[in-house]
N, C-alpha and C. Protein backbone atom coordinates (compact mmCIF):
# COMPACT_ATOMS: atom_id res chain seq x y z
N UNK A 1 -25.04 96.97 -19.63
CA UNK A 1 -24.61 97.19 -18.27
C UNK A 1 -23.13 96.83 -18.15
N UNK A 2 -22.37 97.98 -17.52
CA UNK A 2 -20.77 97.48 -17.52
C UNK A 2 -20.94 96.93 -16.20
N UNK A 3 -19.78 95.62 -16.02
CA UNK A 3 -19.28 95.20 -14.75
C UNK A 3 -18.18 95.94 -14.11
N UNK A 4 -18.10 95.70 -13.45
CA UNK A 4 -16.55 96.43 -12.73
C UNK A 4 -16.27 95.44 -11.87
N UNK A 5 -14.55 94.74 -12.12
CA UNK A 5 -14.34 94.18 -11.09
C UNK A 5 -14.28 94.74 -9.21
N UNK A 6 -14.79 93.71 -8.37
CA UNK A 6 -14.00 94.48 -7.10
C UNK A 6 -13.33 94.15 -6.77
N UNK A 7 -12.04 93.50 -7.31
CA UNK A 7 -10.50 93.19 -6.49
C UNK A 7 -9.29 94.05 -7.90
N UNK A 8 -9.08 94.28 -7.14
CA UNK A 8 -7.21 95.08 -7.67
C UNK A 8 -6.08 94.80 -7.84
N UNK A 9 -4.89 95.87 -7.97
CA UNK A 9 -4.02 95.41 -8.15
C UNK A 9 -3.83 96.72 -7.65
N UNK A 10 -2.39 96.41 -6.35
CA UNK A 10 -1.97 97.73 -5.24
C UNK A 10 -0.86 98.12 -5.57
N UNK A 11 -0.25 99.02 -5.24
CA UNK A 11 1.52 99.00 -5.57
C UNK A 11 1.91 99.39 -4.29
N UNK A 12 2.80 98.70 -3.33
CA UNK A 12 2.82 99.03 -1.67
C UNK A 12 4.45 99.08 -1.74
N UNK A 13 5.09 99.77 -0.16
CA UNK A 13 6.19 99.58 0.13
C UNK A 13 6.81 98.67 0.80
N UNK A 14 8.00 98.36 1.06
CA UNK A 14 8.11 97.46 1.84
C UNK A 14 8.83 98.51 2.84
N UNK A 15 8.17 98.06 4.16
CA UNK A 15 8.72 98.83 5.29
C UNK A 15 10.32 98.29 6.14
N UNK A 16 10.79 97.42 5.31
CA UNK A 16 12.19 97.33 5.94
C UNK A 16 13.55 96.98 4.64
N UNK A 17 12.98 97.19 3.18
CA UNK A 17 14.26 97.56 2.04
C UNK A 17 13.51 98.76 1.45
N UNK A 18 12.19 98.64 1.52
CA UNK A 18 11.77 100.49 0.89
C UNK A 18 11.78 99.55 -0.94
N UNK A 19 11.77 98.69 -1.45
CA UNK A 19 11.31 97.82 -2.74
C UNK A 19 9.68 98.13 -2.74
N UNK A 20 9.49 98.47 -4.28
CA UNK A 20 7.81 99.28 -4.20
C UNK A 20 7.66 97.79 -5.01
N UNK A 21 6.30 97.26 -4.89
CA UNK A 21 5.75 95.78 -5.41
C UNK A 21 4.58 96.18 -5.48
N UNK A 22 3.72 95.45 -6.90
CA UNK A 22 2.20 95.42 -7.11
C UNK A 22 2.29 94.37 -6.84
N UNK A 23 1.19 94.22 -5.88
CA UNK A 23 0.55 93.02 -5.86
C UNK A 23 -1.11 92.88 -5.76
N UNK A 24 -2.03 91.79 -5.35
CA UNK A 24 -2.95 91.19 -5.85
C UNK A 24 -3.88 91.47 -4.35
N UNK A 25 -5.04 92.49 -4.27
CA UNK A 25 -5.39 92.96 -3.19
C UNK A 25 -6.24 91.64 -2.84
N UNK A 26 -6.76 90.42 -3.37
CA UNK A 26 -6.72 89.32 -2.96
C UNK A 26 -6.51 87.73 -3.23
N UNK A 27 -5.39 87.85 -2.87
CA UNK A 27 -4.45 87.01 -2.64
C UNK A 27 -4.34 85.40 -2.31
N UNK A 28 -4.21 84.12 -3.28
CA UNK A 28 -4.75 83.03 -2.26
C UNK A 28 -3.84 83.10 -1.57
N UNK A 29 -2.52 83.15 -1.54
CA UNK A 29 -1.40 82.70 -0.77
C UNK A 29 -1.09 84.22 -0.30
N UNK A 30 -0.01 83.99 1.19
CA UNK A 30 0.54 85.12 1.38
C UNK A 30 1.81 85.69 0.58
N UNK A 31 1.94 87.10 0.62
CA UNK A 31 2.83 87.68 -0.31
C UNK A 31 4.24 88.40 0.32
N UNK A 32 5.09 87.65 -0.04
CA UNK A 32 6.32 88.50 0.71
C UNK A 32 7.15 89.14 -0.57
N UNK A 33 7.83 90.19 0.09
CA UNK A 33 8.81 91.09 -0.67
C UNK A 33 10.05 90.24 -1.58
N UNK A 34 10.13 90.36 -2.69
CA UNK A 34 10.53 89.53 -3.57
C UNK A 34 12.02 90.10 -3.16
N UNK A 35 12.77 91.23 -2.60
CA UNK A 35 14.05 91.16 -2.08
C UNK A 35 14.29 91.02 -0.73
N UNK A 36 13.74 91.34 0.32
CA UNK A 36 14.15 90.95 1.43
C UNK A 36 13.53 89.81 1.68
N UNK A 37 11.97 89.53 1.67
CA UNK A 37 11.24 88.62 2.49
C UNK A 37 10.75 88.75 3.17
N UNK A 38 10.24 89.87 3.58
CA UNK A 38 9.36 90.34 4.60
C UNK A 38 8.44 90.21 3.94
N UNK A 39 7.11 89.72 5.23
CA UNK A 39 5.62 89.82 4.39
C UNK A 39 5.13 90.93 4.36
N UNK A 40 4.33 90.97 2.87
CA UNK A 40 3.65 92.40 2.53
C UNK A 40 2.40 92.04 2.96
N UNK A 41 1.19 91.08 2.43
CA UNK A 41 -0.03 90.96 2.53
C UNK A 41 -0.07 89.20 3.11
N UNK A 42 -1.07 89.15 3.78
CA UNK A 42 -1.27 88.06 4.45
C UNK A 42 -2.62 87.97 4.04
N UNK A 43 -2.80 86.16 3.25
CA UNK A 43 -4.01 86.25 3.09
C UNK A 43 -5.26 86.09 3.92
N UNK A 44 -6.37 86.24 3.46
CA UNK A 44 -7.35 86.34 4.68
C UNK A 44 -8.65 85.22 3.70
N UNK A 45 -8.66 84.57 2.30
CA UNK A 45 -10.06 84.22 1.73
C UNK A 45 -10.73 85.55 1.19
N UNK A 46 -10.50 86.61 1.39
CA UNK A 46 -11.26 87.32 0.79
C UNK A 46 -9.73 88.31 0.54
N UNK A 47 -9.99 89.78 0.90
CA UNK A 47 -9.45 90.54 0.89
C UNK A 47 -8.25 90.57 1.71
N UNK A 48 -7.10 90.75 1.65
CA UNK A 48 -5.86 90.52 2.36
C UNK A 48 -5.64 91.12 3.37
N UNK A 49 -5.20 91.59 4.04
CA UNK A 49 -4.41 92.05 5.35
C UNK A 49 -3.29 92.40 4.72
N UNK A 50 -3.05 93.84 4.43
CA UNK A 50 -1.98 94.60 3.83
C UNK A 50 -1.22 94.76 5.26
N UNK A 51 0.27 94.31 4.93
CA UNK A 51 1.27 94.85 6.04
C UNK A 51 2.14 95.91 5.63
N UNK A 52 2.18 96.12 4.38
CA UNK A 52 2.72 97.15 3.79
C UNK A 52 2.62 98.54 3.31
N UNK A 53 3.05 99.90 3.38
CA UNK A 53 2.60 100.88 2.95
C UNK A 53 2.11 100.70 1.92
N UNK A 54 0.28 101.59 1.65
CA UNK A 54 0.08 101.34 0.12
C UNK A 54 0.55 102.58 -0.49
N UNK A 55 0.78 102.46 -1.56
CA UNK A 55 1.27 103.96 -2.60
C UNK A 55 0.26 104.13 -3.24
N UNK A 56 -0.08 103.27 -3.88
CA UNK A 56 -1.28 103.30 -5.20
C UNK A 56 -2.08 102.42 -5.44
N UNK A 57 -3.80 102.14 -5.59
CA UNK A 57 -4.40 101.36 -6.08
C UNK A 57 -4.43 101.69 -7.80
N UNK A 58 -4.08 100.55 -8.40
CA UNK A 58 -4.12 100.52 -9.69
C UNK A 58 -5.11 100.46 -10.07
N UNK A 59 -5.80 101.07 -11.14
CA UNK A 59 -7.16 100.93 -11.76
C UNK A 59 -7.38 100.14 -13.12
């Protein structure tokens, strides 16, 4: 029997430098944009609260 994880890895935009970032669809800590600082995902304990455009879920 295969497992499959259910958490990911996203690749989103940032809606105020346009910097594309993968990050961790759940998250302990919240995640801000490694050039401006705006937050991308806010954590929630489980699954995050994406503030950011997503582009791509990574598989």
């Amino acid at each position: 029997m295969l497992i499959t994880p259910k958490s990911k890895f996203i690749k989103v935009k940032c809606e105020q430098c346009k910097n594309e970032q993968t990050i961790f669809n759940k998250p302990a800590t919240n995640v801000m944009c490694l050039v401006c600082g705006k937050p991308l995902a806010e954590s929630t304990g489980g699954k995050a609260k994406i503030l950011a455009k997503v582009i791509n879920v990574l598989e």
